[in-house]
PDB file of N, CA and C in Angstrom:
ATOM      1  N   UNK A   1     136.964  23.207  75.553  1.00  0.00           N
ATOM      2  CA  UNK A   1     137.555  23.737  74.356  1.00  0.00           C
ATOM      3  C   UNK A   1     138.483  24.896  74.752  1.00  0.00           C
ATOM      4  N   UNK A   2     139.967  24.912  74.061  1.00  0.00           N
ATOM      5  CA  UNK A   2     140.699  26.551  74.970  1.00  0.00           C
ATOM      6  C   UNK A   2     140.460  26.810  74.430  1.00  0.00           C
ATOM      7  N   UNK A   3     140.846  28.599  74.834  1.00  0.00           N
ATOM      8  CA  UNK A   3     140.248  29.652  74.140  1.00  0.00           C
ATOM      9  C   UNK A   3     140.891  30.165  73.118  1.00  0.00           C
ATOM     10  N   UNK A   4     140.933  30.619  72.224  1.00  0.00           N
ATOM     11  CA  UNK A   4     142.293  30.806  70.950  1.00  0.00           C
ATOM     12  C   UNK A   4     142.388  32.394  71.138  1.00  0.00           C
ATOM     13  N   UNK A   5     143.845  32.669  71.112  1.00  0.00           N
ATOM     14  CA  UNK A   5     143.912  34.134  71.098  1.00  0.00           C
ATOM     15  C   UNK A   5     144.573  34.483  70.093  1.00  0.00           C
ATOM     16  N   UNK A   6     144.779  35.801  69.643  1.00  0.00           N
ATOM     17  CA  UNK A   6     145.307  36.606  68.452  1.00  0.00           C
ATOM     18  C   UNK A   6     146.113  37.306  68.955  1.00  0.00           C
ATOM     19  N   UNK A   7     147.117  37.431  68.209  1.00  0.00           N
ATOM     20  CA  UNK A   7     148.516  38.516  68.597  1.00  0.00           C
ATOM     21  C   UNK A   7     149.370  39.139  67.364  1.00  0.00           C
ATOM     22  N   UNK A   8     148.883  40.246  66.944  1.00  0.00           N
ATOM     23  CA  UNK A   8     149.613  40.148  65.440  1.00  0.00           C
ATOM     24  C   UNK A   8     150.824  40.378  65.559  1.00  0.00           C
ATOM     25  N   UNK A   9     151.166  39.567  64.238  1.00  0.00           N
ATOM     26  CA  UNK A   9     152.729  39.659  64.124  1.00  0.00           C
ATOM     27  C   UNK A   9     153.264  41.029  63.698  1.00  0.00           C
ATOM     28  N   UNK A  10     152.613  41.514  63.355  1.00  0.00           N
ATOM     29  CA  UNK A  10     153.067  42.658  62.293  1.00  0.00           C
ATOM     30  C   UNK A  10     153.383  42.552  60.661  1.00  0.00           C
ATOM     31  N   UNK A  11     152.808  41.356  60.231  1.00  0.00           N
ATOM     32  CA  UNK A  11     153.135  40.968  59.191  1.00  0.00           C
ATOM     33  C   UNK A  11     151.522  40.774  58.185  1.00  0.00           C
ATOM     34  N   UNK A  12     150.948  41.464  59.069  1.00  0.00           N
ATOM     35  CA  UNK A  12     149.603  41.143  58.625  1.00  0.00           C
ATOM     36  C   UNK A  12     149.237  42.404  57.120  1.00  0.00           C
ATOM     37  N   UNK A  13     148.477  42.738  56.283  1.00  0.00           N
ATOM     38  CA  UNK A  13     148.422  43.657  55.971  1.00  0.00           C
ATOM     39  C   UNK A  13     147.703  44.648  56.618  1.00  0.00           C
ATOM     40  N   UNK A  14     147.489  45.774  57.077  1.00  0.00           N
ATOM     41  CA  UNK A  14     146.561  47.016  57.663  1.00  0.00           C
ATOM     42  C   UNK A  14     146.669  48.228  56.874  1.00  0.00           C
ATOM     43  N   UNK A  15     145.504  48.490  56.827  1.00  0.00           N
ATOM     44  CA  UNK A  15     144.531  49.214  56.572  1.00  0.00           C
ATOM     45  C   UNK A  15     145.068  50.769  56.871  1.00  0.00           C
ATOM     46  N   UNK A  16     145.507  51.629  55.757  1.00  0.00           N
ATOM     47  CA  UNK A  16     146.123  52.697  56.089  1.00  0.00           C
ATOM     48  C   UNK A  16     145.906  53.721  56.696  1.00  0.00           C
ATOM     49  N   UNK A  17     146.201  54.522  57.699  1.00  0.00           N
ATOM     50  CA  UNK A  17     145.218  55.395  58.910  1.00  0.00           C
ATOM     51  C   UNK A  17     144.786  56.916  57.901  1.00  0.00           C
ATOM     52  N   UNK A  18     144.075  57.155  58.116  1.00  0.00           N
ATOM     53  CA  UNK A  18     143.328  58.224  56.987  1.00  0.00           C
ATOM     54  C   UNK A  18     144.442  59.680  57.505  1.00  0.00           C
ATOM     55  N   UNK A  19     144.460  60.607  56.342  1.00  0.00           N
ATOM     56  CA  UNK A  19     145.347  61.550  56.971  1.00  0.00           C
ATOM     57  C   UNK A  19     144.629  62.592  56.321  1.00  0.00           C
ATOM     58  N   UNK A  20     144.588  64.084  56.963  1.00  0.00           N
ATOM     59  CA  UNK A  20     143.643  64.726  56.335  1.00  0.00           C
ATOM     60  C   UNK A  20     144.288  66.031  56.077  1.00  0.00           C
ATOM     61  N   UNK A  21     144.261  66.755  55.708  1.00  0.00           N
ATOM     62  CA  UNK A  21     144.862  68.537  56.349  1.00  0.00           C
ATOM     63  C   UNK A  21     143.954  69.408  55.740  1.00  0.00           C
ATOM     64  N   UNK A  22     143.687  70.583  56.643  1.00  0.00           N
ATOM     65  CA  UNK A  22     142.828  71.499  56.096  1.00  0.00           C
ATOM     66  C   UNK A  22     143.589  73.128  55.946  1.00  0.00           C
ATOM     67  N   UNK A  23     142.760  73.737  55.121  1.00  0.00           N
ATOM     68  CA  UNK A  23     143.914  75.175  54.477  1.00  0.00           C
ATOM     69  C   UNK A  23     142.931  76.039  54.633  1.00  0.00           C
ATOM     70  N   UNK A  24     143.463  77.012  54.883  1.00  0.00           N
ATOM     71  CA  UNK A  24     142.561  78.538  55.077  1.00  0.00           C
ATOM     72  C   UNK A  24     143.421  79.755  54.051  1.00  0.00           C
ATOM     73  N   UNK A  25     142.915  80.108  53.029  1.00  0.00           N
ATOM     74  CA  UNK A  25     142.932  80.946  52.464  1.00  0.00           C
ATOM     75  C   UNK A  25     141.952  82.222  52.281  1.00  0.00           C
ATOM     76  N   UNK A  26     142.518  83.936  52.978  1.00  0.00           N
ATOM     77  CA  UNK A  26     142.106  84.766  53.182  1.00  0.00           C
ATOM     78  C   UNK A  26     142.869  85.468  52.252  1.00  0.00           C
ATOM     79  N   UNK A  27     142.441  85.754  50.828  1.00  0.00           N
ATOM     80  CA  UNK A  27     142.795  87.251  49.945  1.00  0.00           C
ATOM     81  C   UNK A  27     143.134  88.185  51.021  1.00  0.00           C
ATOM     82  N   UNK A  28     143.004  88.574  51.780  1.00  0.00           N
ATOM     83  CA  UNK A  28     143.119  90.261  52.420  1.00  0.00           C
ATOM     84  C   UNK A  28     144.001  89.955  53.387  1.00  0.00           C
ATOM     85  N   UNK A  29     144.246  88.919  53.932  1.00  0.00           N
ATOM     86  CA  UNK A  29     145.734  88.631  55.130  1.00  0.00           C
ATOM     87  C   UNK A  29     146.438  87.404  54.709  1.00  0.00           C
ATOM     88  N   UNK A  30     146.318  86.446  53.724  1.00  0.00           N
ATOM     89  CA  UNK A  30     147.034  85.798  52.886  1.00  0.00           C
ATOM     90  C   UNK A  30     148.111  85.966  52.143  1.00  0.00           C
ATOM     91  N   UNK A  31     149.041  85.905  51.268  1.00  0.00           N
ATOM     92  CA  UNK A  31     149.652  85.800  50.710  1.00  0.00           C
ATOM     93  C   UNK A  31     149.365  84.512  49.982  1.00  0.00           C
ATOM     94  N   UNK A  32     149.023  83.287  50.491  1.00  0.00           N
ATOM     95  CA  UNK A  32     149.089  81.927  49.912  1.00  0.00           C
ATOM     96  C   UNK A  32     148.247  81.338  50.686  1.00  0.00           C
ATOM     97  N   UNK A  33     147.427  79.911  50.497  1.00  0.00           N
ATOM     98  CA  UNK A  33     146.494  79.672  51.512  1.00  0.00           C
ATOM     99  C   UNK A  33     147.638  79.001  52.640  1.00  0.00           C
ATOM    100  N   UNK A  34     146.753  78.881  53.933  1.00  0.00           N
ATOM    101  CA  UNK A  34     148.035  77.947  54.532  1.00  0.00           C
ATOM    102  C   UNK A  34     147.456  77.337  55.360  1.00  0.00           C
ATOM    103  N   UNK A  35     148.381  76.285  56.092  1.00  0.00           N
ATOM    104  CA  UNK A  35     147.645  74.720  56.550  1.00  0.00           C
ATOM    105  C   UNK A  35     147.595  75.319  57.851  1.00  0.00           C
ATOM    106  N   UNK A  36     146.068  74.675  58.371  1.00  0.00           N
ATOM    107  CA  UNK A  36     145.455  75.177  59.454  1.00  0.00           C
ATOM    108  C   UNK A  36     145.246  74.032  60.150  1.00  0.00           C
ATOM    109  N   UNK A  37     145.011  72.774  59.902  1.00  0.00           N
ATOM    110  CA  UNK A  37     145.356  71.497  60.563  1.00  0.00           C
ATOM    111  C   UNK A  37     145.354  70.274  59.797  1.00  0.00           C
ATOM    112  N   UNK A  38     146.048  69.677  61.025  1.00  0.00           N
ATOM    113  CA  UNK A  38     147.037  68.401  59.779  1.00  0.00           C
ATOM    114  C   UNK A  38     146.955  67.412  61.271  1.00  0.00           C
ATOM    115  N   UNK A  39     146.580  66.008  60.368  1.00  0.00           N
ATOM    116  CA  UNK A  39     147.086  64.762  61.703  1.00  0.00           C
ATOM    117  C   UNK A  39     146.335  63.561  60.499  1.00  0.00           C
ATOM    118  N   UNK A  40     146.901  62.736  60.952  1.00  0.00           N
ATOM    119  CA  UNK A  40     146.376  61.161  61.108  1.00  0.00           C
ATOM    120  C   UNK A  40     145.437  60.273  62.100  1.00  0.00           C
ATOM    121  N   UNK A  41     144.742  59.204  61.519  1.00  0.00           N
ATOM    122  CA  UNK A  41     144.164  58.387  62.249  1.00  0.00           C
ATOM    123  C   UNK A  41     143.034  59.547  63.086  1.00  0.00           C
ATOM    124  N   UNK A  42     142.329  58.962  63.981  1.00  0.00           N
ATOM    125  CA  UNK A  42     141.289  59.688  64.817  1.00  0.00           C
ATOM    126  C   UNK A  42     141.471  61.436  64.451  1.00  0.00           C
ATOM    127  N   UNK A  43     142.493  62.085  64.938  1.00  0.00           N
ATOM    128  CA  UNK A  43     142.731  63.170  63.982  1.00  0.00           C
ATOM    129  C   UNK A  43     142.329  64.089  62.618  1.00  0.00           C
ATOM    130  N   UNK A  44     142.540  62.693  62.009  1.00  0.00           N
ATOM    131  CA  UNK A  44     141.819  63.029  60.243  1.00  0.00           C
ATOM    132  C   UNK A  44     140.552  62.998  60.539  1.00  0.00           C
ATOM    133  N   UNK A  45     140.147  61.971  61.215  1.00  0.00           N
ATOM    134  CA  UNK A  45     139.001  61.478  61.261  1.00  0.00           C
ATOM    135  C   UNK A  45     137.897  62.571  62.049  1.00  0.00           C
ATOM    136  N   UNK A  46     139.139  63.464  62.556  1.00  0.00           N
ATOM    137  CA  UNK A  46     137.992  64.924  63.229  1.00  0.00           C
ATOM    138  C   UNK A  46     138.035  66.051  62.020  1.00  0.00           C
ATOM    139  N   UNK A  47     138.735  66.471  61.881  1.00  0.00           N
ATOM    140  CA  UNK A  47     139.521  67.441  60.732  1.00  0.00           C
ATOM    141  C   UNK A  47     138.133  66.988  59.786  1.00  0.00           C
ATOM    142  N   UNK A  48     137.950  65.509  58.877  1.00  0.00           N
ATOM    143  CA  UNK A  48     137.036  65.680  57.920  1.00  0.00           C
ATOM    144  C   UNK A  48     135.740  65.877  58.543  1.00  0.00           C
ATOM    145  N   UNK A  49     135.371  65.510  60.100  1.00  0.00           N
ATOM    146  CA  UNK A  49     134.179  65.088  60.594  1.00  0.00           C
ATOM    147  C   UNK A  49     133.818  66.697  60.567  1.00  0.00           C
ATOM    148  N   UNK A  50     134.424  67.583  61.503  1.00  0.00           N
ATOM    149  CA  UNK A  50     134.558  69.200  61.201  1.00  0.00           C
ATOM    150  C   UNK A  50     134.335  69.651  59.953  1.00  0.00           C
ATOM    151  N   UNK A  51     134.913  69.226  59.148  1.00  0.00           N
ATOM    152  CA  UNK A  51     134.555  69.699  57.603  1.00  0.00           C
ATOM    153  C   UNK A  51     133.190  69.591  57.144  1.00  0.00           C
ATOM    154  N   UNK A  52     132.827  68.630  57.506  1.00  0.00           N
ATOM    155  CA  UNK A  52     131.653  68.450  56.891  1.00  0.00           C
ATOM    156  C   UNK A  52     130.815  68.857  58.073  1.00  0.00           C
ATOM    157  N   UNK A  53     130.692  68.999  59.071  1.00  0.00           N
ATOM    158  CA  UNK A  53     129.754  69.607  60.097  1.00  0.00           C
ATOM    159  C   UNK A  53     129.584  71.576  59.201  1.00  0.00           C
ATOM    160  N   UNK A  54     130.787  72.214  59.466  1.00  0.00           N
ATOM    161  CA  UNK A  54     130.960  73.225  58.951  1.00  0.00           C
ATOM    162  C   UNK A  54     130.610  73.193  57.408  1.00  0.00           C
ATOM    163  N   UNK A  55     130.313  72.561  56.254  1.00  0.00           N
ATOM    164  CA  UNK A  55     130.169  72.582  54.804  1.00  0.00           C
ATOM    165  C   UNK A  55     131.582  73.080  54.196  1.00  0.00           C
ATOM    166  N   UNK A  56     132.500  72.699  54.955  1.00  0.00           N
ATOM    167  CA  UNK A  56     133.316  73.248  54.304  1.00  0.00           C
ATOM    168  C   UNK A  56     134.073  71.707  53.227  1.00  0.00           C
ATOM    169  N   UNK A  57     134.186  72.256  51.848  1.00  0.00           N
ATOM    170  CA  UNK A  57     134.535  70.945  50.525  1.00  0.00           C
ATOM    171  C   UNK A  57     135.445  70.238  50.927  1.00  0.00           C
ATOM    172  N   UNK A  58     135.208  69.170  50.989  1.00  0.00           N
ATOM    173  CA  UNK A  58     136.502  68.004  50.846  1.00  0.00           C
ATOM    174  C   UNK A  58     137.315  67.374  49.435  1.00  0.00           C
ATOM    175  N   UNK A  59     138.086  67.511  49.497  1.00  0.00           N
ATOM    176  CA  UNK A  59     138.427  67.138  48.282  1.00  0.00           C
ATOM    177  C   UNK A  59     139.366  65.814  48.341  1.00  0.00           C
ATOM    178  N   UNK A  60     139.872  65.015  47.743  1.00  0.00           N
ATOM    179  CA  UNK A  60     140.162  63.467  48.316  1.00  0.00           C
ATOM    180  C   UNK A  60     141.630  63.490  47.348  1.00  0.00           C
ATOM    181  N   UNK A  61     142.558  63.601  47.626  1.00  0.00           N
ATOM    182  CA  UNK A  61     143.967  63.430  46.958  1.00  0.00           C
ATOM    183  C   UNK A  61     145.036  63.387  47.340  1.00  0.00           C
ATOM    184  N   UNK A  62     145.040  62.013  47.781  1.00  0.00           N
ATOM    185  CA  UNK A  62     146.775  61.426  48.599  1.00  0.00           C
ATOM    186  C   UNK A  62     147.862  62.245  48.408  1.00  0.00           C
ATOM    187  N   UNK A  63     147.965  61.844  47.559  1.00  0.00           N
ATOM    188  CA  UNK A  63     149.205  62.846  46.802  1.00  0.00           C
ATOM    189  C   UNK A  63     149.425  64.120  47.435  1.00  0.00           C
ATOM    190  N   UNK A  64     148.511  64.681  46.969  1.00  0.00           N
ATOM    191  CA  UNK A  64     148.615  65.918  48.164  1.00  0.00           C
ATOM    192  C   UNK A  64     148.395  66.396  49.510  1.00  0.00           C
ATOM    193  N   UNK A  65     147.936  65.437  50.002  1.00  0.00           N
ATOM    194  CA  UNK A  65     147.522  65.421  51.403  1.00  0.00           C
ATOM    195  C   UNK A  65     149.502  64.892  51.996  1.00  0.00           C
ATOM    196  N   UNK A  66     149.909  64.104  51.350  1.00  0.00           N
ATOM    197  CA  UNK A  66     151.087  63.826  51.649  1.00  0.00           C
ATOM    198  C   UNK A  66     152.334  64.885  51.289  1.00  0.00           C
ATOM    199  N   UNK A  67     152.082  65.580  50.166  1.00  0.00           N
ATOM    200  CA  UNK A  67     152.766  67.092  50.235  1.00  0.00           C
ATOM    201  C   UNK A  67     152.297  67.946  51.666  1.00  0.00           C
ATOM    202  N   UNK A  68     151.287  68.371  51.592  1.00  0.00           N
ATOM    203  CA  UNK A  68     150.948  69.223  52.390  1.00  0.00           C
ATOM    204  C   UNK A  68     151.326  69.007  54.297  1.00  0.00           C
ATOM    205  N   UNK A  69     150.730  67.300  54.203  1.00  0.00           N
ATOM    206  CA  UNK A  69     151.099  67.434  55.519  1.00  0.00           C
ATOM    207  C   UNK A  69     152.341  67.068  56.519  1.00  0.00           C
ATOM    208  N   UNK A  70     153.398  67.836  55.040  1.00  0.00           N
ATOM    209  CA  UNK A  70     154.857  67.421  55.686  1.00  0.00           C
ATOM    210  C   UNK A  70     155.242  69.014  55.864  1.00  0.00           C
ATOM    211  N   UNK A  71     154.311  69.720  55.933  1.00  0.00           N
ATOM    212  CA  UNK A  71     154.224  71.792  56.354  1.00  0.00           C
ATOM    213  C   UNK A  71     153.386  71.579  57.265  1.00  0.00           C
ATOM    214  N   UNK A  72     154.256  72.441  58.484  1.00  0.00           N
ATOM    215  CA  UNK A  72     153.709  72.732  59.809  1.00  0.00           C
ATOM    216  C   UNK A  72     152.895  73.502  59.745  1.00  0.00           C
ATOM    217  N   UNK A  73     151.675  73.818  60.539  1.00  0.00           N
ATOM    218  CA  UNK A  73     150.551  73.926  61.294  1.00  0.00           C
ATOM    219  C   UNK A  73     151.180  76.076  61.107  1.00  0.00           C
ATOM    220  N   UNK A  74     150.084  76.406  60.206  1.00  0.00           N
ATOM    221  CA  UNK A  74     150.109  77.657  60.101  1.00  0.00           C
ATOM    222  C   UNK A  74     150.958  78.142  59.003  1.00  0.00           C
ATOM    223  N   UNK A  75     151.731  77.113  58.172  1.00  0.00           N
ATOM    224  CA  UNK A  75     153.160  77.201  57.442  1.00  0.00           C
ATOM    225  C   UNK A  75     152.264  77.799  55.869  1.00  0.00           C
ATOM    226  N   UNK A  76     152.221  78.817  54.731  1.00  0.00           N
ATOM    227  CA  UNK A  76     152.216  79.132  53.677  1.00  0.00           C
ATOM    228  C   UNK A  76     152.123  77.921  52.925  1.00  0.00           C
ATOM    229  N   UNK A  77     151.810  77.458  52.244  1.00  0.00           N
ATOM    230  CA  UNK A  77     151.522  76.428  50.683  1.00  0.00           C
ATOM    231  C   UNK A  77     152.873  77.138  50.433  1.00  0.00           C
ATOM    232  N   UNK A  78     154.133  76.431  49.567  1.00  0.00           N
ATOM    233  CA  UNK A  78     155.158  76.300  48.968  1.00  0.00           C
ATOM    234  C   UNK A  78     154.830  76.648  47.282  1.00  0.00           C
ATOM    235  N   UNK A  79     155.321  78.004  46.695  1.00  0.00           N
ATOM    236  CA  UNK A  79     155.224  77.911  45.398  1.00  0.00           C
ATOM    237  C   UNK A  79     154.833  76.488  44.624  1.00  0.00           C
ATOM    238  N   UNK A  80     155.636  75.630  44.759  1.00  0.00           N
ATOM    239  CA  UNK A  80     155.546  74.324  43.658  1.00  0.00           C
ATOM    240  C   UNK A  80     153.809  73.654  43.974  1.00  0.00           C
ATOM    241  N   UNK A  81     153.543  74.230  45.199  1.00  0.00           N
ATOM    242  CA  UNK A  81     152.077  73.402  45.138  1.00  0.00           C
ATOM    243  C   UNK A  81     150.933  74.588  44.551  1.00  0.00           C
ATOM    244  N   UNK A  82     151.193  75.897  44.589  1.00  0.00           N
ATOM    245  CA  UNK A  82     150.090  76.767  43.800  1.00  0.00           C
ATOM    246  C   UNK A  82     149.365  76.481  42.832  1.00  0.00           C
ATOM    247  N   UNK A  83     149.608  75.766  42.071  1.00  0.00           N
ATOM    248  CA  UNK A  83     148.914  75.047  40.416  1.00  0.00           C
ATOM    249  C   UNK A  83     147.950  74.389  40.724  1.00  0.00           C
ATOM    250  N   UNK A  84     148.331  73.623  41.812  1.00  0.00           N
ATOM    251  CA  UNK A  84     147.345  72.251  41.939  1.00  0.00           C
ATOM    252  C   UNK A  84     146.499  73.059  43.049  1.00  0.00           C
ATOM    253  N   UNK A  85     146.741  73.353  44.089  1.00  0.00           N
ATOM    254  CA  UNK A  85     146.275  73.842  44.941  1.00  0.00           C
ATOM    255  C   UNK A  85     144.983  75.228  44.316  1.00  0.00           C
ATOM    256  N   UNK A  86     145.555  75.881  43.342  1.00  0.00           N
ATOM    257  CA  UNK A  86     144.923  76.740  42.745  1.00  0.00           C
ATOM    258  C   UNK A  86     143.839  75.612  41.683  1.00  0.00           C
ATOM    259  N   UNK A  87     143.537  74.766  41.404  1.00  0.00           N
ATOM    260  CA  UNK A  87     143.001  73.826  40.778  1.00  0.00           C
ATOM    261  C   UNK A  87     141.916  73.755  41.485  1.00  0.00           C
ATOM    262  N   UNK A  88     141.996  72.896  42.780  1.00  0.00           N
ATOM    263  CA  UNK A  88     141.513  72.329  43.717  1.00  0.00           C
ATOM    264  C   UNK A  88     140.138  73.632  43.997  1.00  0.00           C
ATOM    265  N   UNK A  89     141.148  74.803  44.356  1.00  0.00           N
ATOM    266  CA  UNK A  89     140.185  75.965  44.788  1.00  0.00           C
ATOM    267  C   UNK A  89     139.261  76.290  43.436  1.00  0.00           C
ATOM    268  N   UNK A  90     139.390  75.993  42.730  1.00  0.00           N
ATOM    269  CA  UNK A  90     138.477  76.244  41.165  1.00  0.00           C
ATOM    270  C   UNK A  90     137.796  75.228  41.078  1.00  0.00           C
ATOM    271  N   UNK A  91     137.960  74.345  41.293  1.00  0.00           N
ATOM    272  CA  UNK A  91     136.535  72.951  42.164  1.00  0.00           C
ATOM    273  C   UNK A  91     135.857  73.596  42.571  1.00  0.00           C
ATOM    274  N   UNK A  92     136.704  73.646  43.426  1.00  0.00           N
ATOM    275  CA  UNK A  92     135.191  74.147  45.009  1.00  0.00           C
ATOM    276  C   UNK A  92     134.331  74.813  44.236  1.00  0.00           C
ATOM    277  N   UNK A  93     135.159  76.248  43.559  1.00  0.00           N
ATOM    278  CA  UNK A  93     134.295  77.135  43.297  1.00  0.00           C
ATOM    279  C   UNK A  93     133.148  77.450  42.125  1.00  0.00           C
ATOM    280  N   UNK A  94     133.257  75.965  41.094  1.00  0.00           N
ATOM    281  CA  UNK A  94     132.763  75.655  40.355  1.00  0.00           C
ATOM    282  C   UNK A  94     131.449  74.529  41.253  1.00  0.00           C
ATOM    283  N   UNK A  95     131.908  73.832  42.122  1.00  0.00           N
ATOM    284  CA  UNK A  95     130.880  73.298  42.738  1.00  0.00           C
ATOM    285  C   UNK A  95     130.425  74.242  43.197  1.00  0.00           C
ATOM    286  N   UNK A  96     130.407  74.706  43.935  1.00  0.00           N
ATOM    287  CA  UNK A  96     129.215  75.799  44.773  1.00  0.00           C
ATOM    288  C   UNK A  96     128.314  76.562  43.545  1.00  0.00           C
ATOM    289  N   UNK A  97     129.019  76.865  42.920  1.00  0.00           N
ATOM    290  CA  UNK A  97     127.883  77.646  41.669  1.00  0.00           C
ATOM    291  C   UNK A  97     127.149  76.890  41.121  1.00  0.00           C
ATOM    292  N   UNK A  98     127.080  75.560  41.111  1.00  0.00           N
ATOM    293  CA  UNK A  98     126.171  74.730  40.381  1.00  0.00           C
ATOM    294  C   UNK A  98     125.331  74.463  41.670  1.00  0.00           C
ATOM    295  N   UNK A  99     125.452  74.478  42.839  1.00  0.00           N
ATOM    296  CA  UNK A  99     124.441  74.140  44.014  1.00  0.00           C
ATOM    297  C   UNK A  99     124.139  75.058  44.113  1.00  0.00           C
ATOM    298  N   UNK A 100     124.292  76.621  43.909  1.00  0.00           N
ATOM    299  CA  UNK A 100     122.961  77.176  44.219  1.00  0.00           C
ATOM    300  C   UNK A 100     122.207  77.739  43.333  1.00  0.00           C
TER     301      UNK A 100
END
């Protein structure tokens, strides 16, 4: 019997590589929170694995993960994202008060 092999064409559909970015916001040396790391594929896949080792919240929103991780590594949050971004941080901080 031969052996059958696979070779994709590129025409196949796949499975989109996870993309993650994480923000550090400090009131007292802040101005705005700002992106502390950003990547795709295996990358993301450390960034959330870190997150959750550390407890630090994940929050799940393409949309913005695709704003954010088009700002370089250390770069300020951009006025136009403060709203949402200021949202996000009122999650968190509404979750944590109900866990403890």
């Amino acid at each position: 019997m031969p052996e059958e092999r696979y070779a994709p064409s590129g025409h196949e559909s796949r499975k989109p590589r996870p993309r993650a970015v994480a923000l550090r916001y400090d009131q007292e040396k802040d101005e705005a929170p700002r992106v502390v790391a950003s990547g795709s594929g295996i990358v993301a896949d450390e960034i959330i694995s870190l997150a959750k080792e550390h407890g630090v919240p994940i929050h799940d929103d393409p949309l913005l993960v695709e704003a954010l991780a088009a700002l370089d590594i250390d770069a300020v949050i951009p006025p136009e994202l403060y709203k949402v971004i200021a949202e996000v941080f009122a999650y968190i901080v509404r979750i944590h008060e109900r866990v403890r």
